[in-house]
Structures are given as structure tokens and as C-alpha cells.
PDB file of N, CA and C in Angstrom:
ATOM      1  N   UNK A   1      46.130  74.940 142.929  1.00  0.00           N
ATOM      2  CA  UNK A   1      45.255  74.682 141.799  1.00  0.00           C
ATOM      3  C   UNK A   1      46.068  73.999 140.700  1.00  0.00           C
ATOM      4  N   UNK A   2      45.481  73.150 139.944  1.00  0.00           N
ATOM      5  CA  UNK A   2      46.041  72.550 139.133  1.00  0.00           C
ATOM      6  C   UNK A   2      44.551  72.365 138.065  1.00  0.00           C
ATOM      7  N   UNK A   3      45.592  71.661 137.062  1.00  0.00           N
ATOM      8  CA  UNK A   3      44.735  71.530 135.617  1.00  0.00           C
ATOM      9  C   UNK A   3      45.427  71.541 134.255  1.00  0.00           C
ATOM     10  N   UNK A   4      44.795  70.556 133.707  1.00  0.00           N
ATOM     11  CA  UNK A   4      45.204  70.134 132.305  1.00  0.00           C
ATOM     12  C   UNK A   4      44.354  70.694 130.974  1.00  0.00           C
ATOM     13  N   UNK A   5      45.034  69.914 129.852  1.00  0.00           N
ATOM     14  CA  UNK A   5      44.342  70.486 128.883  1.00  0.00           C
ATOM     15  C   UNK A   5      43.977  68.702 128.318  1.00  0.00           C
ATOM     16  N   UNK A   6      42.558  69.193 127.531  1.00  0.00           N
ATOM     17  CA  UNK A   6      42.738  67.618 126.718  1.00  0.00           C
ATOM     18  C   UNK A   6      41.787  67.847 125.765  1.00  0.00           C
ATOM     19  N   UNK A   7      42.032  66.678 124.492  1.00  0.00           N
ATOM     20  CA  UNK A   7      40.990  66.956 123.740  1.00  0.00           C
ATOM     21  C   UNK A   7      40.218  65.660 123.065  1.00  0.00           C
ATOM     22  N   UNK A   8      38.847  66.008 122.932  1.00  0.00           N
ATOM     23  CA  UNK A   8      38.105  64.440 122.963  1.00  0.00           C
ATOM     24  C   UNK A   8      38.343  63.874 121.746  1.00  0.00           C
ATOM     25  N   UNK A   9      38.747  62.702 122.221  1.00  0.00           N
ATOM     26  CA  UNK A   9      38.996  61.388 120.841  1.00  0.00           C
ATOM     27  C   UNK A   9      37.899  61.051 120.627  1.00  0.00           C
ATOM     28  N   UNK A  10      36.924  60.473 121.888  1.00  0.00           N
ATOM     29  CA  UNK A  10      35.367  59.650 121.542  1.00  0.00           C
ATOM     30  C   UNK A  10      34.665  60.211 120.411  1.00  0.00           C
ATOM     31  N   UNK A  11      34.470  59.290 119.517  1.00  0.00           N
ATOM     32  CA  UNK A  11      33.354  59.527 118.103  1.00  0.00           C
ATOM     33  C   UNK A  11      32.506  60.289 118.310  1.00  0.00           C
ATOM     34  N   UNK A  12      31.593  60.269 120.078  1.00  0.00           N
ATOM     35  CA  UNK A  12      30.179  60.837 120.010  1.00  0.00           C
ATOM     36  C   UNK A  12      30.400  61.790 121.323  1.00  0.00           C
ATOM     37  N   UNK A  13      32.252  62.254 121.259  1.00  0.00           N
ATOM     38  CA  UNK A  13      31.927  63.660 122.299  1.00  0.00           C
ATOM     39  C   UNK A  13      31.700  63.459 123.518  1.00  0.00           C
ATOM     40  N   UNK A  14      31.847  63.810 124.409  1.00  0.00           N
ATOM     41  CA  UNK A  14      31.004  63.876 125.937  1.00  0.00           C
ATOM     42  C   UNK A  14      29.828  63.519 126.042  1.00  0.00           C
ATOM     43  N   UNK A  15      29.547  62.209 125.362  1.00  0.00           N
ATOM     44  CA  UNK A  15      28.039  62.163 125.938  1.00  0.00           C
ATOM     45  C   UNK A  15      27.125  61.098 126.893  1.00  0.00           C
ATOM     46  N   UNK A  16      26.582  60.947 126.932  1.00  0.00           N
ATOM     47  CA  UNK A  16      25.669  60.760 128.608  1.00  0.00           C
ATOM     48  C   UNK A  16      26.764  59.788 129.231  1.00  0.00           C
ATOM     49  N   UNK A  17      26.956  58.283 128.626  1.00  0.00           N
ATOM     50  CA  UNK A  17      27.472  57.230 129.685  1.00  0.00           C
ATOM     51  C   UNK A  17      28.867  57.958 130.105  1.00  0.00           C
ATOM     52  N   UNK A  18      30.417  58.753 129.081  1.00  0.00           N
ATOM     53  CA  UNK A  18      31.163  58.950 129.756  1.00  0.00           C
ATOM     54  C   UNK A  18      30.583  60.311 130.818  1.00  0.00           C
ATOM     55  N   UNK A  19      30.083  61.048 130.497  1.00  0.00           N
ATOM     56  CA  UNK A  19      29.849  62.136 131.442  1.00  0.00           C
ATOM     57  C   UNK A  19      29.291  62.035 132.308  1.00  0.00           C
ATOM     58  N   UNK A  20      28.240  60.514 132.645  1.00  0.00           N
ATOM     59  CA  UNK A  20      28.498  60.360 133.929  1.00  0.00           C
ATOM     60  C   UNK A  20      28.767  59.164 134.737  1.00  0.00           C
ATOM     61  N   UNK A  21      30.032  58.556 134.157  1.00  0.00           N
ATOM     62  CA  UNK A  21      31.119  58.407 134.549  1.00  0.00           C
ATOM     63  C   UNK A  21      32.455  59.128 135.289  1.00  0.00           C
ATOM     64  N   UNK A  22      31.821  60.497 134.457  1.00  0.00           N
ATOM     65  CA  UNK A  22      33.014  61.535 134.938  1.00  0.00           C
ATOM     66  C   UNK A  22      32.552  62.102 136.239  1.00  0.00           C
ATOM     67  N   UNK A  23      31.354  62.400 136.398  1.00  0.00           N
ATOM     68  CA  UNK A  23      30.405  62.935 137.455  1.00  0.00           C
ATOM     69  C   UNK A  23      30.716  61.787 138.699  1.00  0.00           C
ATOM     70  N   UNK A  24      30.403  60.950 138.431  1.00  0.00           N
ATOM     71  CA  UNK A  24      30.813  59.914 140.001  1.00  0.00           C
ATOM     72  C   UNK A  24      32.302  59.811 140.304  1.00  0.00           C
ATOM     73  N   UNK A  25      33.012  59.985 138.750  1.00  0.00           N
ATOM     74  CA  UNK A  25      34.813  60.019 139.308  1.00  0.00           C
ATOM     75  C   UNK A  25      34.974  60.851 139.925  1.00  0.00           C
ATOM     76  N   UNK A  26      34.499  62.290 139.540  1.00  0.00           N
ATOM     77  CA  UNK A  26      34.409  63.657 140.464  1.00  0.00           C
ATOM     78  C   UNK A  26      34.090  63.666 141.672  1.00  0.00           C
ATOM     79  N   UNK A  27      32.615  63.130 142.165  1.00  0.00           N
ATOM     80  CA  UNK A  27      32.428  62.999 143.353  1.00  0.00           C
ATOM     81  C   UNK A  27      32.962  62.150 144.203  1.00  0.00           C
ATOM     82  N   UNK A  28      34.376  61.586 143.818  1.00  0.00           N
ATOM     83  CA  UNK A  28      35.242  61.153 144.787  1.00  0.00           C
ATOM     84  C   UNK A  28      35.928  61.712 145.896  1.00  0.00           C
ATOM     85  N   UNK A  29      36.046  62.775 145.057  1.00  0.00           N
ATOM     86  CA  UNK A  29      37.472  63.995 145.779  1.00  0.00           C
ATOM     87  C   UNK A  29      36.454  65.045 146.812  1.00  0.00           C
ATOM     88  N   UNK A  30      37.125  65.428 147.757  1.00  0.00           N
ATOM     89  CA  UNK A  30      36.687  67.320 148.127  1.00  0.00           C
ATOM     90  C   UNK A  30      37.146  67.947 147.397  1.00  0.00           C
ATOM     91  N   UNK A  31      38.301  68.080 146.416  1.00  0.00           N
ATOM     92  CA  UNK A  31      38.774  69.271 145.464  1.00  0.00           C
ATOM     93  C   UNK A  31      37.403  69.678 144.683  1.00  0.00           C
ATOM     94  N   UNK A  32      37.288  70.954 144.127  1.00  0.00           N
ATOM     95  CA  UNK A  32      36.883  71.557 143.283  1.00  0.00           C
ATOM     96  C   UNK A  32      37.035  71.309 142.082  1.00  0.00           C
ATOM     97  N   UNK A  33      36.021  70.491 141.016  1.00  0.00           N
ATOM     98  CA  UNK A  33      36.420  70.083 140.019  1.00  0.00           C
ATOM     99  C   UNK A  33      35.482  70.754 138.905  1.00  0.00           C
ATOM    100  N   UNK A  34      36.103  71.430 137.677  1.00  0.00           N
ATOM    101  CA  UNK A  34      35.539  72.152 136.867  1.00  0.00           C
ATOM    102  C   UNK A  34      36.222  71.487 135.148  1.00  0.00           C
ATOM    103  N   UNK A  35      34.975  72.120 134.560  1.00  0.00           N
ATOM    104  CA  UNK A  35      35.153  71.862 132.891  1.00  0.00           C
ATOM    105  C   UNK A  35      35.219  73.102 132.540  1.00  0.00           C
ATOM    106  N   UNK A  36      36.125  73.057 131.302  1.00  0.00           N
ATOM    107  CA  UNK A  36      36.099  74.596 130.787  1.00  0.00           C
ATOM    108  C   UNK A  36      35.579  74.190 128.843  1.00  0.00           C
ATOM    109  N   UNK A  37      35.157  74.747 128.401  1.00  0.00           N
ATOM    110  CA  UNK A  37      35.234  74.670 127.000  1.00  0.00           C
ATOM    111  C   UNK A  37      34.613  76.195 126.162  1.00  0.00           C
ATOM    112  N   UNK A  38      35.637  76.794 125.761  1.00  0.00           N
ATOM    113  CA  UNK A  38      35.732  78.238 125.403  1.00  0.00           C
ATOM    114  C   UNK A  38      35.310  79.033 126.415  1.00  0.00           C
ATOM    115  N   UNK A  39      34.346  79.523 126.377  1.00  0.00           N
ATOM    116  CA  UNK A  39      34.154  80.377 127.151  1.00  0.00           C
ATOM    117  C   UNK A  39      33.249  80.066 128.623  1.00  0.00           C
ATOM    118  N   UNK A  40      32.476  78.879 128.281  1.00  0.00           N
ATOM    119  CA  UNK A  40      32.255  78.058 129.720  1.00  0.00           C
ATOM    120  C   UNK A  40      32.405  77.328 130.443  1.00  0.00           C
ATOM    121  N   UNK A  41      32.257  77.304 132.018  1.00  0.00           N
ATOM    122  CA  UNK A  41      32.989  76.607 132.734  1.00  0.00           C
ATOM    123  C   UNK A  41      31.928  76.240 133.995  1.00  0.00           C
ATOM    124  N   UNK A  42      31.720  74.791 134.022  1.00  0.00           N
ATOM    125  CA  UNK A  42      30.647  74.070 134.973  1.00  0.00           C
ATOM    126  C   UNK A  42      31.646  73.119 135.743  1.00  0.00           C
ATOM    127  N   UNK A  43      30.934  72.811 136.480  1.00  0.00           N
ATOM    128  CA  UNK A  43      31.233  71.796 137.473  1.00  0.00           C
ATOM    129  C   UNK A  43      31.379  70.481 137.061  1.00  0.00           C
ATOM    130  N   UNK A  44      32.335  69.860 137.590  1.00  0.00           N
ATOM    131  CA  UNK A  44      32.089  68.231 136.809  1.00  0.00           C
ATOM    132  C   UNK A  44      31.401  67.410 137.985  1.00  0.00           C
ATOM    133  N   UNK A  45      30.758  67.965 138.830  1.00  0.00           N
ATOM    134  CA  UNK A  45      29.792  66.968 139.885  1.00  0.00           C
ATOM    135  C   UNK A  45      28.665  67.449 139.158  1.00  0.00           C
ATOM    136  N   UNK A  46      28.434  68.250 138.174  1.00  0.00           N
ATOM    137  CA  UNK A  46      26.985  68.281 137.982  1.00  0.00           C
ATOM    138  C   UNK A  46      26.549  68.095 136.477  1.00  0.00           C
ATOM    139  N   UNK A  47      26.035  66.864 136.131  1.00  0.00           N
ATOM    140  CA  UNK A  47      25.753  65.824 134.645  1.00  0.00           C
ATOM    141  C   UNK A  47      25.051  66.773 133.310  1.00  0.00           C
ATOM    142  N   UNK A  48      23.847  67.436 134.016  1.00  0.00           N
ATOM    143  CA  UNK A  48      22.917  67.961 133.764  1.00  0.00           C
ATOM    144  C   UNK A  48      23.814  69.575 132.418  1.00  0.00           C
ATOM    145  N   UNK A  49      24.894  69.853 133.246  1.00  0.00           N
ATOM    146  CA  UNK A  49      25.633  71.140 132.851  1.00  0.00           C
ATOM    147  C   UNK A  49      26.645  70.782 131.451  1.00  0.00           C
ATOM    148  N   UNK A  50      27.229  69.197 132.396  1.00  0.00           N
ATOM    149  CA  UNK A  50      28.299  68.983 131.578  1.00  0.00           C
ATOM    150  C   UNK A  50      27.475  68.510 129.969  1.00  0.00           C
ATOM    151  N   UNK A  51      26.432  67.753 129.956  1.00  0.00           N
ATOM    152  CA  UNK A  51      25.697  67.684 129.190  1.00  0.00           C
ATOM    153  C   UNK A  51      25.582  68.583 128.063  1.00  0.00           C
ATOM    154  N   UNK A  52      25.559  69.820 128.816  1.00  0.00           N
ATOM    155  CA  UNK A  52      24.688  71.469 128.080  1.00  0.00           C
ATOM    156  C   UNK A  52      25.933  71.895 127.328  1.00  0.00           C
ATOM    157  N   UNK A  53      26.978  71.316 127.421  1.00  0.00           N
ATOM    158  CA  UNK A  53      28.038  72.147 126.679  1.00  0.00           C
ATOM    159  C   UNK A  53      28.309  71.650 125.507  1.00  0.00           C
ATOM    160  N   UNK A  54      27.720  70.237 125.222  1.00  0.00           N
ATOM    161  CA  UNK A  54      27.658  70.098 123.841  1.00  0.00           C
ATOM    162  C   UNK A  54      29.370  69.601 123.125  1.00  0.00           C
ATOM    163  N   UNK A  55      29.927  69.028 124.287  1.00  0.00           N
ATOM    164  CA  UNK A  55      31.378  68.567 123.725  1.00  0.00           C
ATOM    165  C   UNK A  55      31.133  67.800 122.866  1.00  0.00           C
ATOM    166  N   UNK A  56      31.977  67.842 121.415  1.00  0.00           N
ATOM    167  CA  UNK A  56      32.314  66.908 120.825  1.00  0.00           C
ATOM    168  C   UNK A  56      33.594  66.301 120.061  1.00  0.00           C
ATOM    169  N   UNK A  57      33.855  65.567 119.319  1.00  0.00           N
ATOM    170  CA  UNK A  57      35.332  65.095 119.384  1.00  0.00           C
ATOM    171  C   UNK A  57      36.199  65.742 118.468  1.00  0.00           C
ATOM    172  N   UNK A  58      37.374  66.036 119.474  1.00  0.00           N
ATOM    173  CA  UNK A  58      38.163  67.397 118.986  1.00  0.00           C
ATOM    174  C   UNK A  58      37.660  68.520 119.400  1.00  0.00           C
ATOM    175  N   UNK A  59      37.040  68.486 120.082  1.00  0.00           N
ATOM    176  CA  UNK A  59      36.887  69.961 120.942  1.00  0.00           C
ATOM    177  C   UNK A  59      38.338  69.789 122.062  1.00  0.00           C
ATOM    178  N   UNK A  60      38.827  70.933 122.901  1.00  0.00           N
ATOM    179  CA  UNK A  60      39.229  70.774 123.918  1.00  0.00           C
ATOM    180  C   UNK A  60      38.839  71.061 124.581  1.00  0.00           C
ATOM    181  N   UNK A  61      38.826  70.575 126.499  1.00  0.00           N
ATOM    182  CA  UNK A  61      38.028  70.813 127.608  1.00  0.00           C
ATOM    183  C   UNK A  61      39.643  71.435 128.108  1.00  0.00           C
ATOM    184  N   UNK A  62      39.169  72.186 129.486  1.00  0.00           N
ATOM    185  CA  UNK A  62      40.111  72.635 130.656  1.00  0.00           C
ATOM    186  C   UNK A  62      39.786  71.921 131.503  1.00  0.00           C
ATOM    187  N   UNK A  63      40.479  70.984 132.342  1.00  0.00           N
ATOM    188  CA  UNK A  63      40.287  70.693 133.241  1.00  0.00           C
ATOM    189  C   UNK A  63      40.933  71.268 135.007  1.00  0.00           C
ATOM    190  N   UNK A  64      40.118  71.443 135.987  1.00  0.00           N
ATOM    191  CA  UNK A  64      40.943  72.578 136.885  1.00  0.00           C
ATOM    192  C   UNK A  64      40.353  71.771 137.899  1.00  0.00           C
ATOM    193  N   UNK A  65      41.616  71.252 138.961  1.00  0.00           N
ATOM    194  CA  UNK A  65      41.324  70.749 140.588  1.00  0.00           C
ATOM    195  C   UNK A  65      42.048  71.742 141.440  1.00  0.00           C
ATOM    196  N   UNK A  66      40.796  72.058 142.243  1.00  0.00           N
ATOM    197  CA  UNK A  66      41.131  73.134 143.419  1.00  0.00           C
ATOM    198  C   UNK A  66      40.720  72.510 144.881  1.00  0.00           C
ATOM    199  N   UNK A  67      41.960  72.295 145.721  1.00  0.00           N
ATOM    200  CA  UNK A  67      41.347  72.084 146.610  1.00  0.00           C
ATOM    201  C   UNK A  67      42.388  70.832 147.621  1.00  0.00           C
ATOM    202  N   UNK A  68      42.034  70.399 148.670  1.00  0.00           N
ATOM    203  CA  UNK A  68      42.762  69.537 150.027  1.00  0.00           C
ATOM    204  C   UNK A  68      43.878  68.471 149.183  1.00  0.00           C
ATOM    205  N   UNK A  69      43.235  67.761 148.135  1.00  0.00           N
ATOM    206  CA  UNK A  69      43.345  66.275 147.288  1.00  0.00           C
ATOM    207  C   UNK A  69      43.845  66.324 146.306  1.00  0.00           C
ATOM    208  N   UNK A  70      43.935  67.786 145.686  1.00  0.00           N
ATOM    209  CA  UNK A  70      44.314  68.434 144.025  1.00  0.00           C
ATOM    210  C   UNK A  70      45.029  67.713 143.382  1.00  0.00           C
ATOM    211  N   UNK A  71      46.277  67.343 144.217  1.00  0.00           N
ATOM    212  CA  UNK A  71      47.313  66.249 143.464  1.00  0.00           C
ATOM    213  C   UNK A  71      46.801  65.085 142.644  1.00  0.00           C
ATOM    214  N   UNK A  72      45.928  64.307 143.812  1.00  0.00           N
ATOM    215  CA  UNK A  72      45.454  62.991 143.504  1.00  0.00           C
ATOM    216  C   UNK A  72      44.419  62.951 142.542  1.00  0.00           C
ATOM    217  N   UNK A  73      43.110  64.006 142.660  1.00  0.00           N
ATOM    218  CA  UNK A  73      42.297  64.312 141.954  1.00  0.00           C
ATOM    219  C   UNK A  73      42.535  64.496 140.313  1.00  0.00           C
ATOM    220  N   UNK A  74      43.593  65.501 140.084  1.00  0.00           N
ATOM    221  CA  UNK A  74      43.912  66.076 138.846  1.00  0.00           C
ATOM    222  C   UNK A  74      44.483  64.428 138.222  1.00  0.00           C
ATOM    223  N   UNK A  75      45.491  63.736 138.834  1.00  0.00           N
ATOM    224  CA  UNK A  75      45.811  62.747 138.278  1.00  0.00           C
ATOM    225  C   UNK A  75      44.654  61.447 137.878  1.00  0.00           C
ATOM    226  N   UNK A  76      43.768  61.419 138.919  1.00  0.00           N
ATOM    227  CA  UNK A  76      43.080  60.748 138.805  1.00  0.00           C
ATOM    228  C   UNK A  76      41.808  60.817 137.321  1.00  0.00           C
ATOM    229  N   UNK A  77      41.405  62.042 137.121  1.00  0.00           N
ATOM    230  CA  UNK A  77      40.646  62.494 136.292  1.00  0.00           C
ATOM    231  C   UNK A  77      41.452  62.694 134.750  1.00  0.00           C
ATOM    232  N   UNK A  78      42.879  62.943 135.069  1.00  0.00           N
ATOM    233  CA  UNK A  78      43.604  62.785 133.605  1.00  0.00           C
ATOM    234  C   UNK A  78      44.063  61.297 132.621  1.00  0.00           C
ATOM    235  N   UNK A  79      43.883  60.083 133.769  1.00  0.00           N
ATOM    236  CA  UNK A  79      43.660  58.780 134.026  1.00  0.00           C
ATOM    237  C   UNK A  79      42.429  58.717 133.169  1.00  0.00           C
ATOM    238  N   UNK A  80      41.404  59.136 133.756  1.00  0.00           N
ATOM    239  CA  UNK A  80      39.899  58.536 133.440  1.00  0.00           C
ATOM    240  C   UNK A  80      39.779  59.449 132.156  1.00  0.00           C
ATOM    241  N   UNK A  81      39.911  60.227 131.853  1.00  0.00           N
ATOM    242  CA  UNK A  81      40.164  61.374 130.194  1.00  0.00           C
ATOM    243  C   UNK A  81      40.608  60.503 129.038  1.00  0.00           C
ATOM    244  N   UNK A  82      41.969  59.871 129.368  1.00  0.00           N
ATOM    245  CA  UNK A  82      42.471  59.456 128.477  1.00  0.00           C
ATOM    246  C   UNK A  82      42.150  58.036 128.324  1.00  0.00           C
ATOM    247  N   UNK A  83      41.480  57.232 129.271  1.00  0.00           N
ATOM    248  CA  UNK A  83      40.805  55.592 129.513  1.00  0.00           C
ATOM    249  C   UNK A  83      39.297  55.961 128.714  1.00  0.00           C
ATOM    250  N   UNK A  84      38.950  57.257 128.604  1.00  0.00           N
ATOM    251  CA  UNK A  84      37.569  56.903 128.792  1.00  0.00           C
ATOM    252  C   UNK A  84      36.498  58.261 127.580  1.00  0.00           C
ATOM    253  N   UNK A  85      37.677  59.090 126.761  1.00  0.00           N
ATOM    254  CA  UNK A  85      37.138  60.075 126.258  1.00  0.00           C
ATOM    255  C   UNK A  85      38.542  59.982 125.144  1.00  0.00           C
TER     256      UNK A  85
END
């Protein structure tokens, strides 16, 4: 398992175009890919959730890859974080 920490620069937070952006980067991998922000923690294959958490800039997310790909995944998604949030 692996996972980072990060925190959003974007003006308007996690909202719709990067998050699902993040949702199709996710559904690249088989790893297990999750968001954390305080006390909740959704899936990043699913838009609808990541949506519901209401990130905005300067919040921090957890990010956690579990799974066959973890290496590539975690790097890949800390790539697209910092390109794209």
C-alpha cells in the first residue's frame, strides 16, 4: 500500500472537469484507489462520491494505492495532482 498527501491549489477545489479527469486516470490501474479528506474516504473510480466531499482549495486529500500496479499507479496519480489540482 502506498499513498501521499496533497493539498488543492485549484481556485474552484475538486470540481467536476478535474474530478473526472481523476476518475478515468483511476480507471487505468487494478490497484485500489481511494480519497481521504478528514474523516471520509471514497473511491476515486467513483465521480458521483468524489463530488460529495466538497474539496476545496487548501483542503488536503489522502491519497492511498492498494494493489498489483501500486508503484505505477501512486506515481501516476501524484503526476496528475500536481498537473491538474
Amino acid at each position: 500500500m502506498k499513498s501521499f498527501n496533497y493539498v488543492i491549489n485549484d481556485e474552484l477545489g475538486l470540481h467536476a472537469r478535474p474530478a473526472g479527469l481523476l476518475v478515468k486516470e483511476a480507471k487505468k490501474f487494478s490497484s485500489k484507489i481511494t480519497l481521504t479528506k478528514g474523516e471520509r474516504t471514497v473511491s476515486a473510480t467513483q465521480l458521483m462520491m468524489i463530488m460529495s466531499m466538497g474539496v476545496k482549495k487548501g483542503a488536503e486529500v489522502t491519497v492511498t494505492v492498494d494493489g498489483a500496479d501500486e508503484e505505477e499507479a501512486c506515481a501516476a496519480m501524484e503526476k496528475f495532482f500536481q498537473e491538474n489540482l
